[in-house]
C-alpha atoms as a PDB file:
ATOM      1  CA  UNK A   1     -20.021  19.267  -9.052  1.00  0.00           C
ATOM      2  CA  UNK A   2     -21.223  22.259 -10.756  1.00  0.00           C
ATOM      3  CA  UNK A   3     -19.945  25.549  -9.925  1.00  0.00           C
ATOM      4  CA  UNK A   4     -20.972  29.225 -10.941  1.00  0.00           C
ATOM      5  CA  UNK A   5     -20.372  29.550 -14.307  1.00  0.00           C
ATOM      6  CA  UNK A   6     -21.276  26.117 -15.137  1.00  0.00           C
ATOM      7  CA  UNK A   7     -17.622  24.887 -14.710  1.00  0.00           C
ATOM      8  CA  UNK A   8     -16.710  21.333 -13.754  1.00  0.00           C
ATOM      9  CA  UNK A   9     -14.125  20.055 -11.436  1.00  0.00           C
ATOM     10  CA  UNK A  10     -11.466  17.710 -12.423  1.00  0.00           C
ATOM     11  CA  UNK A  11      -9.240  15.902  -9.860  1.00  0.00           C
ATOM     12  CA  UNK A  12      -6.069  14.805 -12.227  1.00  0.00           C
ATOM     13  CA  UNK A  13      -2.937  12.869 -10.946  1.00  0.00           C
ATOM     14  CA  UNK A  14      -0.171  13.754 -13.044  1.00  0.00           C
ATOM     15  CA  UNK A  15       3.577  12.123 -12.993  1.00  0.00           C
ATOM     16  CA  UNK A  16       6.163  14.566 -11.103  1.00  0.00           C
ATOM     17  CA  UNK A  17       7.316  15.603 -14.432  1.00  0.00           C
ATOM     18  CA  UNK A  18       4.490  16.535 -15.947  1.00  0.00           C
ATOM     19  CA  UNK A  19       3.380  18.326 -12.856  1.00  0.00           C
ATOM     20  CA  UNK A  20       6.919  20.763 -13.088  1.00  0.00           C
ATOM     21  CA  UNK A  21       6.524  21.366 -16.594  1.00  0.00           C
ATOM     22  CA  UNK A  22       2.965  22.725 -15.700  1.00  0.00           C
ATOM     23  CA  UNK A  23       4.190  24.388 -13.093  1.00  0.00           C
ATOM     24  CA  UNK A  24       6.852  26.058 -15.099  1.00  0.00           C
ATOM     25  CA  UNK A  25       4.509  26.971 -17.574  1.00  0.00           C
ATOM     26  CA  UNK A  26       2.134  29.035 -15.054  1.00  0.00           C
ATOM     27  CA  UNK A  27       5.353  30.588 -13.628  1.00  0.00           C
ATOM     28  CA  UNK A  28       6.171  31.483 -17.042  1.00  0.00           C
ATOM     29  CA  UNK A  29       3.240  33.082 -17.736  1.00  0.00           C
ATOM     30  CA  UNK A  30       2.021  34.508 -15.121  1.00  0.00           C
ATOM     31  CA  UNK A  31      -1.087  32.243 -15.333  1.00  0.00           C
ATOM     32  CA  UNK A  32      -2.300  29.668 -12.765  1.00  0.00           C
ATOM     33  CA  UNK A  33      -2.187  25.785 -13.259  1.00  0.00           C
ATOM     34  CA  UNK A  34      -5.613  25.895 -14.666  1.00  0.00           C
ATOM     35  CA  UNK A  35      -5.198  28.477 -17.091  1.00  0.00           C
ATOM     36  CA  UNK A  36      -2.390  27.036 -18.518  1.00  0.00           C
ATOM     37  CA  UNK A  37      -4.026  23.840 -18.527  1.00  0.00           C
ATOM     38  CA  UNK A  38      -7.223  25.723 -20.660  1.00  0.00           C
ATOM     39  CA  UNK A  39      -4.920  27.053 -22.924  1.00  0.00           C
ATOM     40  CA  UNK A  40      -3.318  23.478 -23.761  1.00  0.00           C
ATOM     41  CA  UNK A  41      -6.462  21.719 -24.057  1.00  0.00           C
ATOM     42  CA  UNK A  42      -7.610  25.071 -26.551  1.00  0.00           C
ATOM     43  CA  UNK A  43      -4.733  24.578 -28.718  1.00  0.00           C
ATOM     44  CA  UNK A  44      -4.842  20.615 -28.813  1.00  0.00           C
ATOM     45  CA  UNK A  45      -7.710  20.397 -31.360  1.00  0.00           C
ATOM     46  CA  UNK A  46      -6.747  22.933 -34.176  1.00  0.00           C
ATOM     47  CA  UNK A  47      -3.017  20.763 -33.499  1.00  0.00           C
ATOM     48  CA  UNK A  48      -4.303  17.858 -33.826  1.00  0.00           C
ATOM     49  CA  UNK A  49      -6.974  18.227 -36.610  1.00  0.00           C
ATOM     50  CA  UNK A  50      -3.956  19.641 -38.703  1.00  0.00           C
ATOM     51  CA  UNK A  51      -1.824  16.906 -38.040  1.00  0.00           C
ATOM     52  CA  UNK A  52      -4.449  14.758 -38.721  1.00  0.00           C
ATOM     53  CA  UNK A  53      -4.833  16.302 -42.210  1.00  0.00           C
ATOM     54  CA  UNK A  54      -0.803  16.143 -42.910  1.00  0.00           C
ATOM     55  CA  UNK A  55      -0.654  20.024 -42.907  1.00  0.00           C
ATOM     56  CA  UNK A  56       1.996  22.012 -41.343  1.00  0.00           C
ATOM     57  CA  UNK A  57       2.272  24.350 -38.626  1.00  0.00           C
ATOM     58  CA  UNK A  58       3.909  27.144 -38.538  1.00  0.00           C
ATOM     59  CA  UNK A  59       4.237  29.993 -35.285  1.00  0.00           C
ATOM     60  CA  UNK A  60       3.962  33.463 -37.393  1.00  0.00           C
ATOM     61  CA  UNK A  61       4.403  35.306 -34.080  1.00  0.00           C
ATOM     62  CA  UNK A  62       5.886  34.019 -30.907  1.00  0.00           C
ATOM     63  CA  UNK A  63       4.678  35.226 -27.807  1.00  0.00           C
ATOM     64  CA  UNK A  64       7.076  34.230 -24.818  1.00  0.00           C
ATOM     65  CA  UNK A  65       5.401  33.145 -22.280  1.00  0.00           C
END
């Protein structure tokens, strides 16, 4: 289904674990579910590609969420 914006709905069924930790993310936050969710699936390539490559990450500045 295509909404304004072009966006796409996803119907997920996560474990009960995985659906606190989400949830205590968004609290966290401030965010909702799906905004945190964004934000993890933003930061899983650059993650990934460098782990891919052996290189290291580093946080330079933390922001608390």
């Amino acid at each position: 289904m295509t909404g304004s914006k072009g966006k796409r709905r996803l119907h997920l069924d996560l474990t009960a674990d995985a659906y606190r930790l989400l949830q205590k993310l968004a609290d966290k936050s401030g965010q909702n579910r799906a905004s945190v969710w964004r934000t993890g699936l933003a930061l899983h390539d650059p993650v990934a590609t460098a782990t891919h490559s052996k290189q290291n990450l580093t946080v330079v500045e933390q922001n608390i969420l």
